[in-house]
PDB file of N, CA and C in Angstrom:
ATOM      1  N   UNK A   1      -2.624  15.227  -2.825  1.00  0.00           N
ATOM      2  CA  UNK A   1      -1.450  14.706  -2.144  1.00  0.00           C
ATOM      3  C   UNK A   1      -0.574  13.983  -3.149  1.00  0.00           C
ATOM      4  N   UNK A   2       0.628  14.190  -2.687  1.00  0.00           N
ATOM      5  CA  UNK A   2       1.752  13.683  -3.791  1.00  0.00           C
ATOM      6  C   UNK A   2       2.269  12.567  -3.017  1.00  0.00           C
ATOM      7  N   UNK A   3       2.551  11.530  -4.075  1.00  0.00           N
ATOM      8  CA  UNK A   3       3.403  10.560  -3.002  1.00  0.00           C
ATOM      9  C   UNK A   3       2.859   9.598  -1.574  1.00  0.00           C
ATOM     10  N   UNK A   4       1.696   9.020  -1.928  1.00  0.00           N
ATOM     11  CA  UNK A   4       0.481   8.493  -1.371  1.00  0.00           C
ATOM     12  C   UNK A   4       0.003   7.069  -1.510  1.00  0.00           C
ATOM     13  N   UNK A   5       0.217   6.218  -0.376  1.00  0.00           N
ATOM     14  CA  UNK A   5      -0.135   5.103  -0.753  1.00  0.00           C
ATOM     15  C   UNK A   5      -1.897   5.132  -0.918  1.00  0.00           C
ATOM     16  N   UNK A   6      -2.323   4.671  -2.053  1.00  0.00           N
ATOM     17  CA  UNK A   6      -3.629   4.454  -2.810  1.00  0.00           C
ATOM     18  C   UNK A   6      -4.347   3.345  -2.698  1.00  0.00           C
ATOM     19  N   UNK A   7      -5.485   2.783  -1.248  1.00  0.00           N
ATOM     20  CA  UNK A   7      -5.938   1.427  -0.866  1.00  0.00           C
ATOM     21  C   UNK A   7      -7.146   1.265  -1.563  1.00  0.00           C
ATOM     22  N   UNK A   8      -7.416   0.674  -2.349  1.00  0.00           N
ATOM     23  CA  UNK A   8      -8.536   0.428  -3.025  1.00  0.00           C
ATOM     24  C   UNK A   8      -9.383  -0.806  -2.810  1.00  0.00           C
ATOM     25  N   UNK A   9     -10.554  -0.619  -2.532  1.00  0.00           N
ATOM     26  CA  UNK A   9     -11.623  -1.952  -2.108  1.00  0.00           C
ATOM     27  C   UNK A   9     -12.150  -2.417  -3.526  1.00  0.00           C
ATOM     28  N   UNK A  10     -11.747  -3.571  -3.294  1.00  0.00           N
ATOM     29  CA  UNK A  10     -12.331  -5.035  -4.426  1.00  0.00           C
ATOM     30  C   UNK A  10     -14.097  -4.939  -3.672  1.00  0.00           C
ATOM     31  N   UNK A  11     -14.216  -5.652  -5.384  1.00  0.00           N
ATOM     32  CA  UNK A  11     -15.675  -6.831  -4.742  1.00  0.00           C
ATOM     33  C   UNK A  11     -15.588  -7.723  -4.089  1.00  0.00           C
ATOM     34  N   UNK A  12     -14.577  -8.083  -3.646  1.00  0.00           N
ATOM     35  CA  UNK A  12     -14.460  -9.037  -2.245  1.00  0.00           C
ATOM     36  C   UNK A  12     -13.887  -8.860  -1.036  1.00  0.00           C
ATOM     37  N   UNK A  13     -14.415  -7.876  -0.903  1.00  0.00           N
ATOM     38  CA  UNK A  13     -13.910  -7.128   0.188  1.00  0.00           C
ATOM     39  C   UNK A  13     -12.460  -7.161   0.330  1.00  0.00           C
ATOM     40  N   UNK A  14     -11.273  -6.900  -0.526  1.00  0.00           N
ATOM     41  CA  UNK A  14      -9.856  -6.850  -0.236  1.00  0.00           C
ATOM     42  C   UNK A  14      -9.406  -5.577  -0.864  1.00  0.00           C
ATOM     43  N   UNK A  15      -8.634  -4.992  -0.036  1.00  0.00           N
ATOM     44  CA  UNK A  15      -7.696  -4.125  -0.335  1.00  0.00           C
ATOM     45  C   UNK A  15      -6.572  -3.909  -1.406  1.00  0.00           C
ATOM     46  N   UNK A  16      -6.429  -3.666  -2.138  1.00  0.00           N
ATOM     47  CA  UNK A  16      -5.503  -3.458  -3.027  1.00  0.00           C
ATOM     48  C   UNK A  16      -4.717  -2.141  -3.267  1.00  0.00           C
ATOM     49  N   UNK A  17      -3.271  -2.194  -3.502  1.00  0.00           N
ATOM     50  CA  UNK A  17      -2.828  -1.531  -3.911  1.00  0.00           C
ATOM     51  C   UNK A  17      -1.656  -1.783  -4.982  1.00  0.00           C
ATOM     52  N   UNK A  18      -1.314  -0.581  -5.965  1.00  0.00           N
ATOM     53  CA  UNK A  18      -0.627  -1.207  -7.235  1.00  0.00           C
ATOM     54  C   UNK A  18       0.554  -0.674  -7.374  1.00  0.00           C
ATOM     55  N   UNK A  19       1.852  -1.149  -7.808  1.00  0.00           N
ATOM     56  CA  UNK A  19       3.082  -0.452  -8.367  1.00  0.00           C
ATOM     57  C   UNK A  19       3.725   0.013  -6.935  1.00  0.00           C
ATOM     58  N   UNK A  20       3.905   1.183  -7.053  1.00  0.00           N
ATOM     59  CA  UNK A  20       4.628   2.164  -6.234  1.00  0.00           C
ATOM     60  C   UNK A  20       4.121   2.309  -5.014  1.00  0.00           C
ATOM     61  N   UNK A  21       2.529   1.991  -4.966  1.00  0.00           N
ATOM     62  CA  UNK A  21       2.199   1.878  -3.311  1.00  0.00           C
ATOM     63  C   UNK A  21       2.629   0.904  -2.965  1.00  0.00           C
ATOM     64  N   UNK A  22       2.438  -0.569  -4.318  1.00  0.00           N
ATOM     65  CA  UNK A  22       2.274  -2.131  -3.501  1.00  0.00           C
ATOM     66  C   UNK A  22       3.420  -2.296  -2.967  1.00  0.00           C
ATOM     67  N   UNK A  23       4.577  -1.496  -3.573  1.00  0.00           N
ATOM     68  CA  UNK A  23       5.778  -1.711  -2.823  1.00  0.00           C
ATOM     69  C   UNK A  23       6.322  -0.970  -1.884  1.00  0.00           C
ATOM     70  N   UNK A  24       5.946  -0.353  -1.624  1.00  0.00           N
ATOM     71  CA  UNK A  24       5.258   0.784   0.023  1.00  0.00           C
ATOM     72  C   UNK A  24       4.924  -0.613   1.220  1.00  0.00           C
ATOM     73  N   UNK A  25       3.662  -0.730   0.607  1.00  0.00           N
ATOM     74  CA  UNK A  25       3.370  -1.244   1.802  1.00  0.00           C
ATOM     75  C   UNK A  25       3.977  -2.675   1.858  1.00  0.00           C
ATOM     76  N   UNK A  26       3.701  -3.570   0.886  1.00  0.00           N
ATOM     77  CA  UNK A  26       4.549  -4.441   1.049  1.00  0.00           C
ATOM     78  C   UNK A  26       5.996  -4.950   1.758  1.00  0.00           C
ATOM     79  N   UNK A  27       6.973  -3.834   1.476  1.00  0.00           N
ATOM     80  CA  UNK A  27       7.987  -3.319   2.031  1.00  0.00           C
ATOM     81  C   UNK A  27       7.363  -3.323   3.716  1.00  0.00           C
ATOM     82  N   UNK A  28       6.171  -2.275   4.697  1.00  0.00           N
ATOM     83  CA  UNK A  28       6.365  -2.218   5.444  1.00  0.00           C
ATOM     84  C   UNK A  28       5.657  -3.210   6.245  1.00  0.00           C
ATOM     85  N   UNK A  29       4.749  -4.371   5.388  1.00  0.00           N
ATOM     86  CA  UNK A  29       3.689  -5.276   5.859  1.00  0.00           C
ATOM     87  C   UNK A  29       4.186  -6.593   5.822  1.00  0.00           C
ATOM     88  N   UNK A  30       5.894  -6.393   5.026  1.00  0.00           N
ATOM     89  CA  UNK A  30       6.102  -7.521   4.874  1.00  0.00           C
ATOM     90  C   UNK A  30       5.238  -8.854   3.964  1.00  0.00           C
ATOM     91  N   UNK A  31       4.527  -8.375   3.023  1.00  0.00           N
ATOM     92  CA  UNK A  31       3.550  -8.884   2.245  1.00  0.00           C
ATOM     93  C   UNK A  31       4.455  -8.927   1.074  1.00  0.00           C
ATOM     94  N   UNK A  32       4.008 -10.356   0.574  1.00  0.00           N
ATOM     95  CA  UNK A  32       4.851 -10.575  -1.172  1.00  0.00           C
ATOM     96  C   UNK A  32       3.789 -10.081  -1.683  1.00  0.00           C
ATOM     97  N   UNK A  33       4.916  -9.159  -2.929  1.00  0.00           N
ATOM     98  CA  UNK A  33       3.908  -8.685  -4.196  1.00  0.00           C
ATOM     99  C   UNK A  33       3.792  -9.823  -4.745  1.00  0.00           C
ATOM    100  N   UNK A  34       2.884  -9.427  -5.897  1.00  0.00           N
ATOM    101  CA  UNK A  34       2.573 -10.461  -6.854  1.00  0.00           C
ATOM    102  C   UNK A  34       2.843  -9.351  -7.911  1.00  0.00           C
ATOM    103  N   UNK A  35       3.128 -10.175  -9.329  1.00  0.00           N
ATOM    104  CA  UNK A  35       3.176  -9.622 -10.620  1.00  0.00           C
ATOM    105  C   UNK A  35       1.589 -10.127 -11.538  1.00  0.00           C
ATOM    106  N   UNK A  36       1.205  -9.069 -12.226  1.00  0.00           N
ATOM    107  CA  UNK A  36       0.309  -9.197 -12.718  1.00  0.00           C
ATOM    108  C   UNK A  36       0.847  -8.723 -14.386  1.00  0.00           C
ATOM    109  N   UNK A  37       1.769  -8.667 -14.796  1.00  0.00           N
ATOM    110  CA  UNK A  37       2.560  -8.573 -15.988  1.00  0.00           C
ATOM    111  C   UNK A  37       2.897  -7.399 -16.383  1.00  0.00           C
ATOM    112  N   UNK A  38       3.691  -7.100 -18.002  1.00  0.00           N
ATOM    113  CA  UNK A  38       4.498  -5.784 -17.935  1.00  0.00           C
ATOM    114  C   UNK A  38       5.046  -4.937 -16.678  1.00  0.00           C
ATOM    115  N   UNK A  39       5.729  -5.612 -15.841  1.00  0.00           N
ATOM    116  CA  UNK A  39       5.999  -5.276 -14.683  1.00  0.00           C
ATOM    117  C   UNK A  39       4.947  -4.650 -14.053  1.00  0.00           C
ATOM    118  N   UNK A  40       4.044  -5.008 -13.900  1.00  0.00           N
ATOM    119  CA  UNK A  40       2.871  -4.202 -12.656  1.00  0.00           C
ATOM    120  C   UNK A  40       2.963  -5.683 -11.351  1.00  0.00           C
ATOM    121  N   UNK A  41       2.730  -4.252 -10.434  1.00  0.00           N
ATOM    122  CA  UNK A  41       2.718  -5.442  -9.313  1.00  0.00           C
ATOM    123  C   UNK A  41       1.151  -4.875  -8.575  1.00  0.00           C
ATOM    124  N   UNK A  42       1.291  -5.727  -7.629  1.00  0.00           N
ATOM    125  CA  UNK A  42       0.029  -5.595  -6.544  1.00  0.00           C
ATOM    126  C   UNK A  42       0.527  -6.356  -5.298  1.00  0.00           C
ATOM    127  N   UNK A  43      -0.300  -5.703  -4.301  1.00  0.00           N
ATOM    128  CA  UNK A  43      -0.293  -6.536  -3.011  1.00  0.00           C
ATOM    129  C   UNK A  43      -2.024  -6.574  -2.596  1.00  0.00           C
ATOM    130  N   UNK A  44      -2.086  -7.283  -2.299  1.00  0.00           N
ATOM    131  CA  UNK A  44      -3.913  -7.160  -1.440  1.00  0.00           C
ATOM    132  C   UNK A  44      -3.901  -8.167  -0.277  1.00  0.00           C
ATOM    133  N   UNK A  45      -5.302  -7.771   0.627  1.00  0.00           N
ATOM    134  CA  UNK A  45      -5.473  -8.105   1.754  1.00  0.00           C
ATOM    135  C   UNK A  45      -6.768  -7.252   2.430  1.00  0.00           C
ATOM    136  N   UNK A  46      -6.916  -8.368   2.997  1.00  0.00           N
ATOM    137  CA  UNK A  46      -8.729  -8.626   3.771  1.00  0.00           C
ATOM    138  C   UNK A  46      -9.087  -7.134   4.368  1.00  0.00           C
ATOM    139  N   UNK A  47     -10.291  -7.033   4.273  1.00  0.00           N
ATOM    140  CA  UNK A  47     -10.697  -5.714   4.904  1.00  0.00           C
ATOM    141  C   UNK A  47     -10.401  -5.463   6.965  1.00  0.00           C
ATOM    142  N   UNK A  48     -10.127  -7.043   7.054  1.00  0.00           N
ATOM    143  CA  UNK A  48     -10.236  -7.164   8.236  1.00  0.00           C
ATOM    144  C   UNK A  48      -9.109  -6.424   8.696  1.00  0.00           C
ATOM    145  N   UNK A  49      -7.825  -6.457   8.166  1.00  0.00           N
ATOM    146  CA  UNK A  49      -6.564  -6.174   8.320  1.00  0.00           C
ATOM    147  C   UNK A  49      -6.362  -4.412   8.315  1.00  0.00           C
ATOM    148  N   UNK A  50      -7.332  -3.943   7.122  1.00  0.00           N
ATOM    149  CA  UNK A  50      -7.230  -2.247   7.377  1.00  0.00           C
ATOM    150  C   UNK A  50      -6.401  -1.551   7.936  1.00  0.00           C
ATOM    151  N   UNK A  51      -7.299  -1.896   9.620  1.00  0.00           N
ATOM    152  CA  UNK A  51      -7.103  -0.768  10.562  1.00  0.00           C
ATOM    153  C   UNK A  51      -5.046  -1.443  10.814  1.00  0.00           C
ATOM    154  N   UNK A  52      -4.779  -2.524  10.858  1.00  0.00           N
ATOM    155  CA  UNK A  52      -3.076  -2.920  11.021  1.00  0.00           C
ATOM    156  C   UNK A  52      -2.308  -2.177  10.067  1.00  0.00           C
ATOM    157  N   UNK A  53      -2.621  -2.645   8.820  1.00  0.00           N
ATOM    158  CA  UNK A  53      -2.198  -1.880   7.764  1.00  0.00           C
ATOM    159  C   UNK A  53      -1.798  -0.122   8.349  1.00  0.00           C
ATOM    160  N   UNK A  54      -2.885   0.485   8.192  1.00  0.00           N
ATOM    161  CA  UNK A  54      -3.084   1.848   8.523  1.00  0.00           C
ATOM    162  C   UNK A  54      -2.247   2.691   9.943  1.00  0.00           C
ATOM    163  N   UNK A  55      -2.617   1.386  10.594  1.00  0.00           N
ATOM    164  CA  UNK A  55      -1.469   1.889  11.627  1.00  0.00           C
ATOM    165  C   UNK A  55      -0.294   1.419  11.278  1.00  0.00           C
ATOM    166  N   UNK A  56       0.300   0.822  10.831  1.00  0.00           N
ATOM    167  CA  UNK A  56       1.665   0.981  10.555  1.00  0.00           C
ATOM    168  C   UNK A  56       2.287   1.893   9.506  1.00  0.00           C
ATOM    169  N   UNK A  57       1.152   2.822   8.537  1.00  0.00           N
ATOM    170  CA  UNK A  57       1.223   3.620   7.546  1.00  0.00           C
ATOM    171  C   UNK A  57       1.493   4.759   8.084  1.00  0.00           C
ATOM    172  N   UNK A  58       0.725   4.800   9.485  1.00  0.00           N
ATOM    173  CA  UNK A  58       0.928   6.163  10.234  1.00  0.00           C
ATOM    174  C   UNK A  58       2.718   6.286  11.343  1.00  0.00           C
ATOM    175  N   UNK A  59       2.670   4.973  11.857  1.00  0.00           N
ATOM    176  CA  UNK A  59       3.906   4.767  12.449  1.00  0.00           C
ATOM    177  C   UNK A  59       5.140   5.487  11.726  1.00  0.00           C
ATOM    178  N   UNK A  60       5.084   5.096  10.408  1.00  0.00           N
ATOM    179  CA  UNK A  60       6.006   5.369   9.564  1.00  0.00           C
ATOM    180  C   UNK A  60       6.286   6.920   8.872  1.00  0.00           C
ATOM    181  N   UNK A  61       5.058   7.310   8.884  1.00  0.00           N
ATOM    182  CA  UNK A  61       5.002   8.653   8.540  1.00  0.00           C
ATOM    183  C   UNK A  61       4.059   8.524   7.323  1.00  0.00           C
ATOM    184  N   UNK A  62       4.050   7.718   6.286  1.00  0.00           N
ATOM    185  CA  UNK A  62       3.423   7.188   4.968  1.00  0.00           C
ATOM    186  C   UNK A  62       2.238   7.327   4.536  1.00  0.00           C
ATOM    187  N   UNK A  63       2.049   8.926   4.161  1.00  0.00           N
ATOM    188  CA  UNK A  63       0.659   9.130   3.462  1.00  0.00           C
ATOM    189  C   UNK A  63      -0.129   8.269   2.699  1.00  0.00           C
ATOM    190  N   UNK A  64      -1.367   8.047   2.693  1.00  0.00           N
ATOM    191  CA  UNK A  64      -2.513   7.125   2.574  1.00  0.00           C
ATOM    192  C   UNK A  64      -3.929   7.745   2.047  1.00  0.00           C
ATOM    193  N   UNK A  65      -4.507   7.209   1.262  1.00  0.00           N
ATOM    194  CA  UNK A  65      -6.131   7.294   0.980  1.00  0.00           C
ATOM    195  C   UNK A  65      -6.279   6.369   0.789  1.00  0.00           C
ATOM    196  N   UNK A  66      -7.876   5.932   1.801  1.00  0.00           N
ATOM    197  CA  UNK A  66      -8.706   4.950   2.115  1.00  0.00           C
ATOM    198  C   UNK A  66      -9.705   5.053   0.802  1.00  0.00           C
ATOM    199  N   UNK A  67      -9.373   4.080  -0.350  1.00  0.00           N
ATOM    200  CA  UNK A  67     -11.111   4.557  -1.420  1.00  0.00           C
ATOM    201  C   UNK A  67     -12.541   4.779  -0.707  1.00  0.00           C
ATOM    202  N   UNK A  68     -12.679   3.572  -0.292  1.00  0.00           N
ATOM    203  CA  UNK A  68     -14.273   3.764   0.018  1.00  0.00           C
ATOM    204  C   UNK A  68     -14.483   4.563   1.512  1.00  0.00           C
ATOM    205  N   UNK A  69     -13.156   5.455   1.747  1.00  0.00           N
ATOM    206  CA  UNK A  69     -13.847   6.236   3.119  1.00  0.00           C
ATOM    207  C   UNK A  69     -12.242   7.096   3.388  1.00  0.00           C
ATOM    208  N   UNK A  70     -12.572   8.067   2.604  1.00  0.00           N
ATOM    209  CA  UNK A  70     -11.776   9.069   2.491  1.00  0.00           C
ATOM    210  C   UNK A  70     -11.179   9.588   4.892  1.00  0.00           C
ATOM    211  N   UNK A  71     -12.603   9.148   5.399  1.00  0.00           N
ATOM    212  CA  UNK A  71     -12.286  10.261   6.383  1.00  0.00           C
ATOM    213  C   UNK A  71     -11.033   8.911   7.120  1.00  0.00           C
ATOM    214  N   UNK A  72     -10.948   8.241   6.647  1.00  0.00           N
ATOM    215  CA  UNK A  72      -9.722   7.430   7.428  1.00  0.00           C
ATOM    216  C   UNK A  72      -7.994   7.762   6.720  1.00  0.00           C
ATOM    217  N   UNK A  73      -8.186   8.588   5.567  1.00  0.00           N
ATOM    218  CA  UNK A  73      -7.227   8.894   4.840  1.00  0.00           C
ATOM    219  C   UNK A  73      -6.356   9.829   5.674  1.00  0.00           C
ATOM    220  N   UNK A  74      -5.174  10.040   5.727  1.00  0.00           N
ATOM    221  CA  UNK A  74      -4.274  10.708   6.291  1.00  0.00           C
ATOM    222  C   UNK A  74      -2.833  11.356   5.332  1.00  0.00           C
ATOM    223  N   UNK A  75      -2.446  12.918   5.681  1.00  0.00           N
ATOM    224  CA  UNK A  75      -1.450  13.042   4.641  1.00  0.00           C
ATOM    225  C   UNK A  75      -0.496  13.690   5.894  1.00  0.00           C
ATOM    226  N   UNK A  76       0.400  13.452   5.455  1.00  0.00           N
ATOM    227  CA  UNK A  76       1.839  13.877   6.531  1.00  0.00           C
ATOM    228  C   UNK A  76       2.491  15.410   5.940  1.00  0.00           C
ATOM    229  N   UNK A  77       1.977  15.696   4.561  1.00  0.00           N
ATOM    230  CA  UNK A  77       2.821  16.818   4.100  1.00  0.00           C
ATOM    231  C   UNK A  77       3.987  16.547   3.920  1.00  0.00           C
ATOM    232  N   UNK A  78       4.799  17.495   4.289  1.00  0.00           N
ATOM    233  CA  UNK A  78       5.909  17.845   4.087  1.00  0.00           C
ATOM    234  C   UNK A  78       6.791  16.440   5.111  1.00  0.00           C
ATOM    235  N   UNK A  79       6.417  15.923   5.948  1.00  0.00           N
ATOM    236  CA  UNK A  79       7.095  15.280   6.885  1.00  0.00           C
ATOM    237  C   UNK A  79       6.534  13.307   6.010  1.00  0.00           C
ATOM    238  N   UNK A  80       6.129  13.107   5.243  1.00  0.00           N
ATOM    239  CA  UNK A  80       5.741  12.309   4.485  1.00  0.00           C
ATOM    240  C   UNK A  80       6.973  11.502   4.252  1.00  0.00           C
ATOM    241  N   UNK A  81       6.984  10.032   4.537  1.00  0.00           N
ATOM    242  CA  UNK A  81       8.263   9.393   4.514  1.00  0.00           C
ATOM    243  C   UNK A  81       8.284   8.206   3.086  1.00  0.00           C
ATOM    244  N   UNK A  82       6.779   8.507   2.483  1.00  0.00           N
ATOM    245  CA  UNK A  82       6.740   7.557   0.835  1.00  0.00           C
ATOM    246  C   UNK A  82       7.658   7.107   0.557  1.00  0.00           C
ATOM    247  N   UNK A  83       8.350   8.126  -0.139  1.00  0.00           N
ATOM    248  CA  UNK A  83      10.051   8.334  -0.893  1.00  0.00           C
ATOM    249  C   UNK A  83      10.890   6.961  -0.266  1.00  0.00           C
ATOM    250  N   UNK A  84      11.356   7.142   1.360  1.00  0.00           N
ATOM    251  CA  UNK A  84      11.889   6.640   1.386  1.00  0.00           C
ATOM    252  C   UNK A  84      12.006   4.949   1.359  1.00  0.00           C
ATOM    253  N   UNK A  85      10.548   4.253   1.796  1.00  0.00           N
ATOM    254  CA  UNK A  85      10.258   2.919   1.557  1.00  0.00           C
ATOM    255  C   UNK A  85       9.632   2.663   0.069  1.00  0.00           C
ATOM    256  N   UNK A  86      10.335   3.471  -1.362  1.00  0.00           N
ATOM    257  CA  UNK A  86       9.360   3.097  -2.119  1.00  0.00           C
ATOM    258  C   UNK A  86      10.985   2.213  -3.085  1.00  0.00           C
ATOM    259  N   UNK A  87      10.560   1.061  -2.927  1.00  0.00           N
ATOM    260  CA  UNK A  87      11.114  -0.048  -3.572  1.00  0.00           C
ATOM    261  C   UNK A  87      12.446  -0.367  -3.338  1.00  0.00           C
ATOM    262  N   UNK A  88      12.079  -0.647  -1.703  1.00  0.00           N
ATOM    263  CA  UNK A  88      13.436  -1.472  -1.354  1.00  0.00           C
ATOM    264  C   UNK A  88      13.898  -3.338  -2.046  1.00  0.00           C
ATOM    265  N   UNK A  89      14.557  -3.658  -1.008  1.00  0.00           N
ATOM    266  CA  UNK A  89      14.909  -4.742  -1.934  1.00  0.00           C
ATOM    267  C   UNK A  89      13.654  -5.961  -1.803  1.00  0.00           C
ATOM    268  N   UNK A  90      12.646  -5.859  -2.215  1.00  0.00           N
ATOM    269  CA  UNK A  90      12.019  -7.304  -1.676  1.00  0.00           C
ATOM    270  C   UNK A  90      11.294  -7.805  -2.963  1.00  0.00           C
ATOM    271  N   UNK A  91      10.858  -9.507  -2.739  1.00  0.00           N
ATOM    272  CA  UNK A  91      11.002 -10.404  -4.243  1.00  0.00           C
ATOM    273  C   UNK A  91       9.771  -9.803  -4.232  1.00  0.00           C
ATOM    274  N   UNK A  92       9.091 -10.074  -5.465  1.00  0.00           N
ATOM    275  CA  UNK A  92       8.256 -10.398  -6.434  1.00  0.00           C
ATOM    276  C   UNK A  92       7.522 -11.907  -6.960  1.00  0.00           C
ATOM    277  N   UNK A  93       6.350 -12.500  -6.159  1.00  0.00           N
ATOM    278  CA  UNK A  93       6.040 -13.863  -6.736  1.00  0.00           C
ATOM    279  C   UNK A  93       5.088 -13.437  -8.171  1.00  0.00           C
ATOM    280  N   UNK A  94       5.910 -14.077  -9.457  1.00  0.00           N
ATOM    281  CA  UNK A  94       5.916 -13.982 -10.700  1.00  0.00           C
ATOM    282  C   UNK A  94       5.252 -15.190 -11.404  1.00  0.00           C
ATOM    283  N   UNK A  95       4.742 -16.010 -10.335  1.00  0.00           N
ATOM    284  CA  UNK A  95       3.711 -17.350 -10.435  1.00  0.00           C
ATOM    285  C   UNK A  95       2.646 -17.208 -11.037  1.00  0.00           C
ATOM    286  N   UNK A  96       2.541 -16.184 -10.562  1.00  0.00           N
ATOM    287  CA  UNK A  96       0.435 -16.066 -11.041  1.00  0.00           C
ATOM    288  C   UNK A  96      -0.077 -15.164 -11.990  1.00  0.00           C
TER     289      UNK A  96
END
């Protein structure tokens, strides 16, 4: 799949995603990125949250893979709306 937000599980049980997803979802979760330097960003969040996340990934149209459990992963194809929420206008906390 092309154009895919990419959720990846920490050792502490949180979700992560980097760059071009974090600002995917961020954008649709309303979650501040964070900068982790040379312009890389991230967003993360509790395993608890997932299934919210995910449904609003699907609302949107916004292809997805789940790391540790592929069968929750979903791809839209051709009807895939990535593109259009990938880096609207929102800040960056550059604190940490």
């Amino acid at each position: 799949m092309n154009n895919v937000v990419y959720l990846k599980l920490n050792e502490n049980n949180f979700y992560e995603a980097y760059n071009d997803d974090a600002f995917v979802v961020a954008y649709i979760m309303k979650y501040k990125l964070v900068s982790f330097g040379n312009g890389e960003v991230k967003i993360g969040f509790s395993d608890d949250l997932l299934s919210e996340v995910i449904s609003f990934l699907k609302k949107n149209r916004i292809s997805y893979i789940v790391s540790d459990n592929p069968k929750l992963s979903c791809d839209f194809g051709k009807y895939n709306q990535y593109l259009r929420f990938l880096k609207k206008d929102i800040s960056i906390d550059r604190n940490l």
